[in-house]
N, C-alpha and C. Protein backbone atom coordinates (compact mmCIF):
# COMPACT_ATOMS: atom_id res chain seq x y z
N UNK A 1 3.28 -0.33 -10.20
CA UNK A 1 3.64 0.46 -9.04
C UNK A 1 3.53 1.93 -9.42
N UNK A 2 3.01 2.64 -8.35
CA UNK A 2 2.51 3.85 -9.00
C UNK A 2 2.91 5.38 -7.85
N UNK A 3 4.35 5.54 -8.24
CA UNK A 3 5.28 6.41 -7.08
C UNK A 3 4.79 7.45 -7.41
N UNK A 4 5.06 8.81 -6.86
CA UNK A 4 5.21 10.18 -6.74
C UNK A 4 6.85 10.56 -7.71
N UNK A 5 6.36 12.05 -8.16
CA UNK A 5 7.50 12.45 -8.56
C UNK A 5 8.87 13.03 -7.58
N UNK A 6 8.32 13.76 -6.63
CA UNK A 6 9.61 13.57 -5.38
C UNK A 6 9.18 15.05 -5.20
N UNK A 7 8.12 15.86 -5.70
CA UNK A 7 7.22 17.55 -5.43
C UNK A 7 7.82 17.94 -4.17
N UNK A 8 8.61 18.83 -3.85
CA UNK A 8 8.53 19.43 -2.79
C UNK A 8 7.50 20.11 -2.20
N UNK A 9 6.81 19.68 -0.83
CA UNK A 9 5.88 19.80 -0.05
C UNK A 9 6.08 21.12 0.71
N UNK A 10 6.95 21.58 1.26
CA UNK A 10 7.05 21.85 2.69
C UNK A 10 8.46 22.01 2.67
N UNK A 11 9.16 23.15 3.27
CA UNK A 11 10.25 23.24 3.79
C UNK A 11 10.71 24.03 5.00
N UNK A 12 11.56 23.82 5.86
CA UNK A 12 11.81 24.62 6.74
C UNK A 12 13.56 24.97 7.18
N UNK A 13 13.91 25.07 8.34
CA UNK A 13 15.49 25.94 8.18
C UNK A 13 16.45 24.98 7.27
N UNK A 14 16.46 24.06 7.76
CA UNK A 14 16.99 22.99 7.47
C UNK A 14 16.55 21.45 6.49
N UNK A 15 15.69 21.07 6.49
CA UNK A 15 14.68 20.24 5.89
C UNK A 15 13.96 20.49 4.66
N UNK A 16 13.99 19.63 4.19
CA UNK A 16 12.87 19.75 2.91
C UNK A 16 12.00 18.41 2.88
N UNK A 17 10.27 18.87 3.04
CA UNK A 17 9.67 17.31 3.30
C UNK A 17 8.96 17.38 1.74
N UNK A 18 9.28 16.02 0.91
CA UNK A 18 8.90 15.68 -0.53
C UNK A 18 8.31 14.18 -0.33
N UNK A 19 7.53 14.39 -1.72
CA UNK A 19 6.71 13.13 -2.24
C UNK A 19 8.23 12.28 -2.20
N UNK A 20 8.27 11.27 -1.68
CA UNK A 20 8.91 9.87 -1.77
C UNK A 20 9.29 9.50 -3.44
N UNK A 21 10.35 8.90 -3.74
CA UNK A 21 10.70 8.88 -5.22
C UNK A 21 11.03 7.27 -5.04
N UNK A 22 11.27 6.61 -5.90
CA UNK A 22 11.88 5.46 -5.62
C UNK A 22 13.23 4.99 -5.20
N UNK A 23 14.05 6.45 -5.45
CA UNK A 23 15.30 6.83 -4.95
C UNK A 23 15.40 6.84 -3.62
N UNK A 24 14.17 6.58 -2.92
CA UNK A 24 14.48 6.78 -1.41
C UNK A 24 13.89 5.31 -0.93
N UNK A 25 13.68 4.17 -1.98
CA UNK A 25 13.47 3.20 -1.28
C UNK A 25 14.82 2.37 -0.25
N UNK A 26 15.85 2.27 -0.36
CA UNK A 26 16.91 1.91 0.60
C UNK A 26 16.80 2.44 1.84
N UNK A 27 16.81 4.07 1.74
CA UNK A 27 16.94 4.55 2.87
C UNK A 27 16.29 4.10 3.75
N UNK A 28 14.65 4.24 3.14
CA UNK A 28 13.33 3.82 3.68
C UNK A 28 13.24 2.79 4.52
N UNK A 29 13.93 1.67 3.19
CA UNK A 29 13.88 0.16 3.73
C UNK A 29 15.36 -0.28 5.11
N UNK A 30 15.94 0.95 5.18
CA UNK A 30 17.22 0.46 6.23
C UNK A 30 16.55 1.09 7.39
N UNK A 31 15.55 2.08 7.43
CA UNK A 31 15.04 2.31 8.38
C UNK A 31 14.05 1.61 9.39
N UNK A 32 12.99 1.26 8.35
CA UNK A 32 12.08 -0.09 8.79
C UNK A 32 12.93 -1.72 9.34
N UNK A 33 14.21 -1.74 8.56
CA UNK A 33 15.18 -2.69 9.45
C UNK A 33 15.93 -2.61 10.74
N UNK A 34 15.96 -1.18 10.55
CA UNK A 34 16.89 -0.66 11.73
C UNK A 34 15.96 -1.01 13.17
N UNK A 35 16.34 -1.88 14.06
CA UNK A 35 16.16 -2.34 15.69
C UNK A 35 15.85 -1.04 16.37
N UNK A 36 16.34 -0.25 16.24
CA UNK A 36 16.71 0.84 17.35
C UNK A 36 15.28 2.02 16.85
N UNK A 37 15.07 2.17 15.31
CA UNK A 37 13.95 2.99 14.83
C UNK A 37 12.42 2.19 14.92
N UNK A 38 12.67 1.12 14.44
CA UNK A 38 11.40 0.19 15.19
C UNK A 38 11.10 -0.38 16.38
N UNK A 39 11.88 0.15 17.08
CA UNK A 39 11.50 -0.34 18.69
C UNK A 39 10.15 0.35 19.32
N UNK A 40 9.96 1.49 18.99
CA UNK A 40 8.66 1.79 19.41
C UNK A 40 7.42 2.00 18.60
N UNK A 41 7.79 1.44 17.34
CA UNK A 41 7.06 1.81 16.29
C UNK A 41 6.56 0.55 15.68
N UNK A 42 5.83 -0.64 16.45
CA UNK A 42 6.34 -2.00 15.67
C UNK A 42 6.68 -3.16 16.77
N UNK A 43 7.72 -2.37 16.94
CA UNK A 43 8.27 -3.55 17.97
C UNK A 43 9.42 -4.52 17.46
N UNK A 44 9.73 -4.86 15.85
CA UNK A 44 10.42 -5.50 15.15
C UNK A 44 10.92 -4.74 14.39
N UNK A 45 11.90 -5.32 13.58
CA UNK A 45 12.54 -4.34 12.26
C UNK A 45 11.64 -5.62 11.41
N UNK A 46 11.56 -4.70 9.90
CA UNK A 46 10.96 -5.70 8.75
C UNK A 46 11.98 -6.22 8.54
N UNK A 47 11.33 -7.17 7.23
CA UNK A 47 12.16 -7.62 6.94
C UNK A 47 12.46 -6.38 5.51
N UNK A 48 13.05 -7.07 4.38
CA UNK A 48 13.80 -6.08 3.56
C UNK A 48 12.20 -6.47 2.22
N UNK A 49 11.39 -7.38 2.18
CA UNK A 49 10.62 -7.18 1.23
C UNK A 49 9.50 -6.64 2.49
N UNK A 50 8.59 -7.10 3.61
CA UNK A 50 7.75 -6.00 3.99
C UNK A 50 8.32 -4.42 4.33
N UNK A 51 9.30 -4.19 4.33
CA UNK A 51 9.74 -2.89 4.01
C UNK A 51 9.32 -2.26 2.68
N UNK A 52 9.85 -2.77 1.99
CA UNK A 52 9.70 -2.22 0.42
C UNK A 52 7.98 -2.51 0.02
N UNK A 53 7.06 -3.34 0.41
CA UNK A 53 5.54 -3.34 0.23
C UNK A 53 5.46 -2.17 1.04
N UNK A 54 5.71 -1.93 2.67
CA UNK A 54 5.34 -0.08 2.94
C UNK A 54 5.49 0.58 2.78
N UNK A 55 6.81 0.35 1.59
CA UNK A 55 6.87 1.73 0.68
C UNK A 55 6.45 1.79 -0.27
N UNK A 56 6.04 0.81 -1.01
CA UNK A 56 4.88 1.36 -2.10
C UNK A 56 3.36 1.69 -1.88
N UNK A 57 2.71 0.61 -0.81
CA UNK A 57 1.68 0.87 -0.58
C UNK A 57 1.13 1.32 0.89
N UNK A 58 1.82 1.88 1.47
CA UNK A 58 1.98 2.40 2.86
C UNK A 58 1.63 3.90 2.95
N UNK A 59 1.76 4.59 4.03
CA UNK A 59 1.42 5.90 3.87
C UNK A 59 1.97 6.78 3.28
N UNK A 60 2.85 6.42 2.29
CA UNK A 60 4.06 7.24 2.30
C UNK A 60 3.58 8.46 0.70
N UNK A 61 2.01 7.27 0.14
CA UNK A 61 1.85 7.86 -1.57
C UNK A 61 0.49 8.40 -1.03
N UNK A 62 0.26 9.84 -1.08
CA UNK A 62 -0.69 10.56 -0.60
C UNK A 62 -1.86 10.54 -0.64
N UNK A 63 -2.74 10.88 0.26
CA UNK A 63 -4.02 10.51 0.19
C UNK A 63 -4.85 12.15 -0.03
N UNK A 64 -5.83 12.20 -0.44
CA UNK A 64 -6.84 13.49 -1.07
C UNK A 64 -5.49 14.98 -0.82
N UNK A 65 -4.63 14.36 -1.94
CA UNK A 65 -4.04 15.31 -2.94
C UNK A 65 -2.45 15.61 -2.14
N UNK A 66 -2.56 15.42 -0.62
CA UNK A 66 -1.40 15.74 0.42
C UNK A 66 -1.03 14.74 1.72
N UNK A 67 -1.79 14.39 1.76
CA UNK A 67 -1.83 14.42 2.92
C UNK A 67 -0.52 12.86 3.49
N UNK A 68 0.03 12.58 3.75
CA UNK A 68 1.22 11.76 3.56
C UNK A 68 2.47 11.67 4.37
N UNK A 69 3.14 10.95 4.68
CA UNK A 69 4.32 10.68 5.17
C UNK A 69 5.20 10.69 4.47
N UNK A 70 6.16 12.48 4.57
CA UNK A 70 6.82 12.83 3.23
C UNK A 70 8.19 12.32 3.24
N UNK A 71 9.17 12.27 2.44
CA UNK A 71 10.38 12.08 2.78
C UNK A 71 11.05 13.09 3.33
N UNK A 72 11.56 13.22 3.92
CA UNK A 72 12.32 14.68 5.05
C UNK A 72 13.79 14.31 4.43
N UNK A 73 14.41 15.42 4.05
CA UNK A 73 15.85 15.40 3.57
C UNK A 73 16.72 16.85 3.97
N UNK A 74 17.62 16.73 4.11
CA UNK A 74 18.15 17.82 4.48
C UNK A 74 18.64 18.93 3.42
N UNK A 75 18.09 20.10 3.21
CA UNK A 75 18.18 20.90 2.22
C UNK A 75 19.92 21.51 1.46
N UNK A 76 20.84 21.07 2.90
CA UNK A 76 22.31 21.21 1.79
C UNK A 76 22.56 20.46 1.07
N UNK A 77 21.92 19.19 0.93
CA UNK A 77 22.64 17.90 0.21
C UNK A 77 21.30 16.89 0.11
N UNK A 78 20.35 16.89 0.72
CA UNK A 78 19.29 16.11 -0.23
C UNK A 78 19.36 14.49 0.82
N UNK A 79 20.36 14.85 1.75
CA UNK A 79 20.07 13.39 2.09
C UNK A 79 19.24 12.72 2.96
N UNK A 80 18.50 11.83 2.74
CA UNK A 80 17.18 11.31 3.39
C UNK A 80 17.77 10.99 5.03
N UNK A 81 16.66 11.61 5.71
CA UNK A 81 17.16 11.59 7.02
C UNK A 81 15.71 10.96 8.02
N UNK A 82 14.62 11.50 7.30
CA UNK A 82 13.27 9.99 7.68
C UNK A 82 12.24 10.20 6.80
N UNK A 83 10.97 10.02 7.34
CA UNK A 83 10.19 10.58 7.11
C UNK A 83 9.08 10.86 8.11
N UNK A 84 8.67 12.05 7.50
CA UNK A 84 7.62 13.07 8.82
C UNK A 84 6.19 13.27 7.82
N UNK A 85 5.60 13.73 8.53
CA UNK A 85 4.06 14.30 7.92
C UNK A 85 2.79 13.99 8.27
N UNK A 86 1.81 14.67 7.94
CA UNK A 86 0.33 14.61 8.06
C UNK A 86 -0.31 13.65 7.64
N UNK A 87 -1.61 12.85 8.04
CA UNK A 87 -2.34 11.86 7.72
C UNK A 87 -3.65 11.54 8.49
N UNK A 88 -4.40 11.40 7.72
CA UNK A 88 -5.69 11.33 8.16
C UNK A 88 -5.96 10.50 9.85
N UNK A 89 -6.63 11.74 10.44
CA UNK A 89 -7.26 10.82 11.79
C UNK A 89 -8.51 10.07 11.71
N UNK A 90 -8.44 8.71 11.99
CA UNK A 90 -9.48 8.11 11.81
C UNK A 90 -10.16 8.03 13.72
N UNK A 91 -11.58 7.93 13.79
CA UNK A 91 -12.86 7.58 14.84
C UNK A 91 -12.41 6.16 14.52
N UNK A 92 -12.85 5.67 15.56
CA UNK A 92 -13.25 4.06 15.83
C UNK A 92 -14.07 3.38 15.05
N UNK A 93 -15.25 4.41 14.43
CA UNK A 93 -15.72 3.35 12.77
C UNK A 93 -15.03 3.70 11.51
N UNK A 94 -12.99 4.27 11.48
CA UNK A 94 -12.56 4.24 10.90
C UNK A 94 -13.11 5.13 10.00
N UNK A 95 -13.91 6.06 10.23
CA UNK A 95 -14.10 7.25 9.35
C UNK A 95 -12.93 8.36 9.38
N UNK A 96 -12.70 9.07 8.68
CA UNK A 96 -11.72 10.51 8.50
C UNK A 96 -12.32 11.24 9.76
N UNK A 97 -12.02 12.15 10.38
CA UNK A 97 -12.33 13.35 11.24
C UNK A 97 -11.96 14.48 10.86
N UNK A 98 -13.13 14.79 9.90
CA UNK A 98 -12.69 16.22 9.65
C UNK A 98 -11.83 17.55 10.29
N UNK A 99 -11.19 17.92 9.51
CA UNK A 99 -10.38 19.06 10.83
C UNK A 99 -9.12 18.40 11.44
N UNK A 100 -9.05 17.16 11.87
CA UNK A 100 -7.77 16.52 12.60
C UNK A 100 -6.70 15.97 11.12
N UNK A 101 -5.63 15.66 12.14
CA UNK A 101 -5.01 15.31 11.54
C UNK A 101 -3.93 14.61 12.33
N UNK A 102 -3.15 13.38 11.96
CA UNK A 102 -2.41 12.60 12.78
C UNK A 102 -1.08 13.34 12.45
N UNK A 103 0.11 13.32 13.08
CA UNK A 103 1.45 13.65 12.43
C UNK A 103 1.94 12.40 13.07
N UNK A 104 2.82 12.44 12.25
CA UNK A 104 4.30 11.14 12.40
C UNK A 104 5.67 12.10 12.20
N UNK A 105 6.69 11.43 12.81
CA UNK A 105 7.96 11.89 12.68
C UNK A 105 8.99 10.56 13.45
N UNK A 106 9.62 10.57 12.25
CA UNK A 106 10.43 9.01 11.91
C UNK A 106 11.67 9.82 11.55
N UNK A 107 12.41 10.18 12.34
CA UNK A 107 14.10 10.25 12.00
C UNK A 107 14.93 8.83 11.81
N UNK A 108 15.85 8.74 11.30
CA UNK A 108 17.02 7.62 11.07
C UNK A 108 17.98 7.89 11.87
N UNK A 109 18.10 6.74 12.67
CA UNK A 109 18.95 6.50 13.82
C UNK A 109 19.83 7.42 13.57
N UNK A 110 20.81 6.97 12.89
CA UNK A 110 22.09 8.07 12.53
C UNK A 110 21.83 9.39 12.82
N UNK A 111 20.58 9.95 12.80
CA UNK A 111 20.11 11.35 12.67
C UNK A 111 19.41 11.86 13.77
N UNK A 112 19.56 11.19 14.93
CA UNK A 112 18.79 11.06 16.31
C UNK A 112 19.65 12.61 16.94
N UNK A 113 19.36 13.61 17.62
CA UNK A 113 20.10 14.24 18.61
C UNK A 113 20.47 14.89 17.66
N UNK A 114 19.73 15.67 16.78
CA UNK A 114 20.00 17.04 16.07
C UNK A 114 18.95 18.03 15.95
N UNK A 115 18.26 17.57 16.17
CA UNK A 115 17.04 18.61 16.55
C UNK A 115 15.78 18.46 15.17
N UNK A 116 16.32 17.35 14.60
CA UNK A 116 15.01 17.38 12.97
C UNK A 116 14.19 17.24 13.54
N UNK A 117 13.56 16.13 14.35
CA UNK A 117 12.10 15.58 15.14
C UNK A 117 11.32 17.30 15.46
N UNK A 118 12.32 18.01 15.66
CA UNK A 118 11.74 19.39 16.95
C UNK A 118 10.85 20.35 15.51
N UNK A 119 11.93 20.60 15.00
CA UNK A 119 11.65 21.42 13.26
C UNK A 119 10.83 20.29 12.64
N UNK A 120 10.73 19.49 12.13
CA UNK A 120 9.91 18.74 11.33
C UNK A 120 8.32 19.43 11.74
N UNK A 121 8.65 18.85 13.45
CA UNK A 121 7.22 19.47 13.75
C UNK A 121 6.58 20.64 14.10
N UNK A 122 7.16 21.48 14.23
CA UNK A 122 7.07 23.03 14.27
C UNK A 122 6.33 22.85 13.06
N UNK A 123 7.64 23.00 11.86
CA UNK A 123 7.23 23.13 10.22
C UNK A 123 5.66 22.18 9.96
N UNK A 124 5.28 21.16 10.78
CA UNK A 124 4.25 20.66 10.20
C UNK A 124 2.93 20.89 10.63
N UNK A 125 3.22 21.63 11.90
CA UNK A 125 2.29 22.42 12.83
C UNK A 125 1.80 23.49 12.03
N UNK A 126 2.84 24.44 11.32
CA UNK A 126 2.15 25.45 11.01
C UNK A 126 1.65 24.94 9.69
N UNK A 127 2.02 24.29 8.79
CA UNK A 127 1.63 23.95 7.69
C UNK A 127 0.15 23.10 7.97
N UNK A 128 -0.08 22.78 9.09
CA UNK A 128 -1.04 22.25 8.89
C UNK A 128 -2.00 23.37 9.55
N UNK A 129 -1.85 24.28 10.66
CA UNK A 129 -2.36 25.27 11.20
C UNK A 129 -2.85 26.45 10.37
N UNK A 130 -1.87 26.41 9.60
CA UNK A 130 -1.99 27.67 8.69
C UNK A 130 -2.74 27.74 7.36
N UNK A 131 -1.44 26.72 6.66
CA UNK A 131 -2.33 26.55 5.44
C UNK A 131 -3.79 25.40 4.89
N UNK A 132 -3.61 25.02 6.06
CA UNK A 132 -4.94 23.89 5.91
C UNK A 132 -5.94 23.80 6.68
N UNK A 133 -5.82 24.89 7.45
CA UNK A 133 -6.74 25.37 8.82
C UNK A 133 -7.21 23.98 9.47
N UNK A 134 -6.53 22.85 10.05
CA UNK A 134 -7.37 22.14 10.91
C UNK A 134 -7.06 22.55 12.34
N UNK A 135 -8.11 21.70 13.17
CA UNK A 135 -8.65 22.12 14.57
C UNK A 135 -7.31 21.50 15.10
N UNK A 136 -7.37 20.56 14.86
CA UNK A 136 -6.29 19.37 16.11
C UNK A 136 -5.43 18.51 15.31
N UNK A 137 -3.94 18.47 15.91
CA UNK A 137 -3.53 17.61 14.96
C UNK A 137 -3.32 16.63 16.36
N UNK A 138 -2.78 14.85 16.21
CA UNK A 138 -2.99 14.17 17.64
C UNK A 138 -1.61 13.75 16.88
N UNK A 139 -0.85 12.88 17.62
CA UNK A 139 0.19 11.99 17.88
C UNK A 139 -0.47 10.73 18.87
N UNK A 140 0.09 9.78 18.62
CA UNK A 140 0.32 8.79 19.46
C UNK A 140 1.72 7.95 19.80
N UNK A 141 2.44 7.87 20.94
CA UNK A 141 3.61 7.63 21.47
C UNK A 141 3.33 6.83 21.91
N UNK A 142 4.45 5.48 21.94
CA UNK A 142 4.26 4.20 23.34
C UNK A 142 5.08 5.02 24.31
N UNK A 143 4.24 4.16 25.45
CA UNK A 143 4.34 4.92 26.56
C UNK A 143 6.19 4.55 27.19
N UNK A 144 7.01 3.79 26.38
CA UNK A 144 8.15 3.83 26.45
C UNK A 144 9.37 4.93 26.06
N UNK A 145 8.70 5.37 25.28
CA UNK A 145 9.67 6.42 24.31
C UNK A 145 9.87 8.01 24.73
N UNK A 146 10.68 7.80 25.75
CA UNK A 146 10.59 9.13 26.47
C UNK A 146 11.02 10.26 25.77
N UNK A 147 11.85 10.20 24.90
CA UNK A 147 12.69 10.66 23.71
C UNK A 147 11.26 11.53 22.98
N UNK A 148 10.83 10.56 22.53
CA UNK A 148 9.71 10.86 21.57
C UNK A 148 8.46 11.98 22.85
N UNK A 149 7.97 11.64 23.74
CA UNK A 149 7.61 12.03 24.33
C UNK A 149 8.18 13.37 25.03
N UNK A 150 9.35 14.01 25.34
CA UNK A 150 9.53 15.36 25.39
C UNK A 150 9.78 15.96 24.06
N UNK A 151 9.85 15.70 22.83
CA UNK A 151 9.85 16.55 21.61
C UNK A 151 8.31 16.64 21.74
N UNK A 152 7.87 16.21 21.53
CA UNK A 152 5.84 16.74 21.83
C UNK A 152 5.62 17.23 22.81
N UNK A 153 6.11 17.08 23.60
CA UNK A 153 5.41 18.38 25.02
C UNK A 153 5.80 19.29 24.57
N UNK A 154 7.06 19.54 24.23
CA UNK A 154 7.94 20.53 23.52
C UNK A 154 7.42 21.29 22.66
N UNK A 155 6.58 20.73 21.33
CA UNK A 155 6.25 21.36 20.48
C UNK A 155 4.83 21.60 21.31
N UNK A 156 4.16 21.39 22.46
CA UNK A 156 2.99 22.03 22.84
C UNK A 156 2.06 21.17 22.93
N UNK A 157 2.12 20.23 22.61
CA UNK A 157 1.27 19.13 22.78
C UNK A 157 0.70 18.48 24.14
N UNK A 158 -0.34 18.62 24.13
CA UNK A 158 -1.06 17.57 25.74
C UNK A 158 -1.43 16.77 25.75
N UNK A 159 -1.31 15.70 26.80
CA UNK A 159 -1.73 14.51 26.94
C UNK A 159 -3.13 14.53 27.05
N UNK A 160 -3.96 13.76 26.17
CA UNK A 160 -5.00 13.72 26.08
C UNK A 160 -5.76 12.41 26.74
N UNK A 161 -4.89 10.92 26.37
CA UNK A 161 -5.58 9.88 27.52
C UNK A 161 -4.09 8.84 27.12
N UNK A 162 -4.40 8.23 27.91
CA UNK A 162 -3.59 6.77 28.28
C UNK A 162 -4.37 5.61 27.95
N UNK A 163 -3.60 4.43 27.11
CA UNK A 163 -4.13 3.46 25.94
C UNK A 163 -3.30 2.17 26.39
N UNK A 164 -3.67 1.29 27.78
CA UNK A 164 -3.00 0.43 27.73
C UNK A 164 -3.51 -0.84 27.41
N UNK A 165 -2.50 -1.33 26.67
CA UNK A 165 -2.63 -2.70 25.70
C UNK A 165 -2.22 -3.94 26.30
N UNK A 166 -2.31 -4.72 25.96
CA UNK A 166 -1.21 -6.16 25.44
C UNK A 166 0.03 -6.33 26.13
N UNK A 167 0.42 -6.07 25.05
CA UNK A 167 2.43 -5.77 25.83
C UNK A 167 3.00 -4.42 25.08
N UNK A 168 2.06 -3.59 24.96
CA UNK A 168 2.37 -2.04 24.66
C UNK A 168 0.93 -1.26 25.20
N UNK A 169 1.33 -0.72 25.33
CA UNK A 169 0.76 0.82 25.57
C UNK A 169 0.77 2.24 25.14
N UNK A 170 0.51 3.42 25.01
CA UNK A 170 0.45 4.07 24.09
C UNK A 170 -0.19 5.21 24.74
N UNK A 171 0.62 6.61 24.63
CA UNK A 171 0.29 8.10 25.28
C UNK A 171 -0.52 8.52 23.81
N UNK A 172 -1.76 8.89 24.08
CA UNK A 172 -2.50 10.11 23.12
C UNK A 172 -2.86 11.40 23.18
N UNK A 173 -1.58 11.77 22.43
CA UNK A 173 -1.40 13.57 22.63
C UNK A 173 -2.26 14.69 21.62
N UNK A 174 -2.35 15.90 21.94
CA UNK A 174 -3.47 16.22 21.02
C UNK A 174 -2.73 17.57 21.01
N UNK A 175 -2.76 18.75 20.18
CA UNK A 175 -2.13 19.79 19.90
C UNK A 175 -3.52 20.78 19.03
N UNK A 176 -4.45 21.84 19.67
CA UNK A 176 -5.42 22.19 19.22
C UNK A 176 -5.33 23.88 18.06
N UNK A 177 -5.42 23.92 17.65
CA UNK A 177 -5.26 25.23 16.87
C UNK A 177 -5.74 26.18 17.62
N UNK A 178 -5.09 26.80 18.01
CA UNK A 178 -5.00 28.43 18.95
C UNK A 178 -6.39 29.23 18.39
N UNK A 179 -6.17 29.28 16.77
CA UNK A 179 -7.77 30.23 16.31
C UNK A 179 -9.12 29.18 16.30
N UNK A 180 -9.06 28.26 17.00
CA UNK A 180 -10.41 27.80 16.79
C UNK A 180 -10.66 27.64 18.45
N UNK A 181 -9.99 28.08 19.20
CA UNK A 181 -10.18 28.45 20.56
C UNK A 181 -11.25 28.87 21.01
């Protein structure tokens, strides 16, 4: 098994987003159990070993040098509160898209209705705007999660198309970099 040292990535008022340590596998794994955090993400909670396989080999251990679903902790005390971050957008033949970039933002129930989701993504907007110059970063929301869906309008994001499935469905939002206008 082959973890990260726990590098601080990224920080903002409140937050600090780091490489994942093995110290944060519980948290991780009570999150992926938690009903209420996988309801739109999934649809199920794991169980307690496919939890712990997406945390070793899941998005969480970075891909070309950063790019990852960091652990987000709160900078007075360190305590894991989800995880947020950047990750490659793939085309439909599953190639990278240069320039894009997907974001995620996974708070822990407990941590719902404080405003991390809002800052996570600000902080990951510009970090990805700024220091990594891409064009577009996208999100994708089920079309249930209204919650989730005004923190992205919020941070500026537009609906780009509607993705209906199965027995889910799914809003695709897109957020374009102002200097490549």
């Amino acid at each position: 098994m082959k973890l990260n040292t726990g590098k601080i990535i990224l920080e903002s008022e409140r937050l600090l987003f780091r490489l994942h340590t093995l110290d944060d596998m519980d948290d991780f794994c009570a999150m992926e159990q938690d009903p209420e955090v996988r309801r739109y993400v999934g649809g199920k909670p794991r169980t307690r070993v496919e939890a712990e396989d997406r945390f070793i080999n899941g998005p969480m251990q970075p891909h070309d040098g950063f790019w990852a679903m960091w652990a987000t902790t709160l900078k007075s005390n360190n305590q894991y509160v989800g995880r947020c971050g950047l990750y490659p957008h793939y085309n439909e033949a599953g190639e990278i898209i240069e320039g894009d970039a997907s974001m995620g933002l996974y708070i822990a129930h407990q941590h719902w209705r404080k405003g991390y989701a809002t800052e996570a993504g600000l902080a990951l907007i510009r970090f990805g705007f700024n220091d990594h110059h891409l064009k577009r970063i996208v999100t994708t929301i089920d079309i249930e999660n209204a919650v989730s869906v005004h923190v992205i309008e919020k941070l500026g994001f537009t609906l780009a198309q509607t993705e209906h499935g199965g027995h889910r469905s799914f809003y695709h939002y897109l957020l374009a970099n102002p200097a490549y206008s």
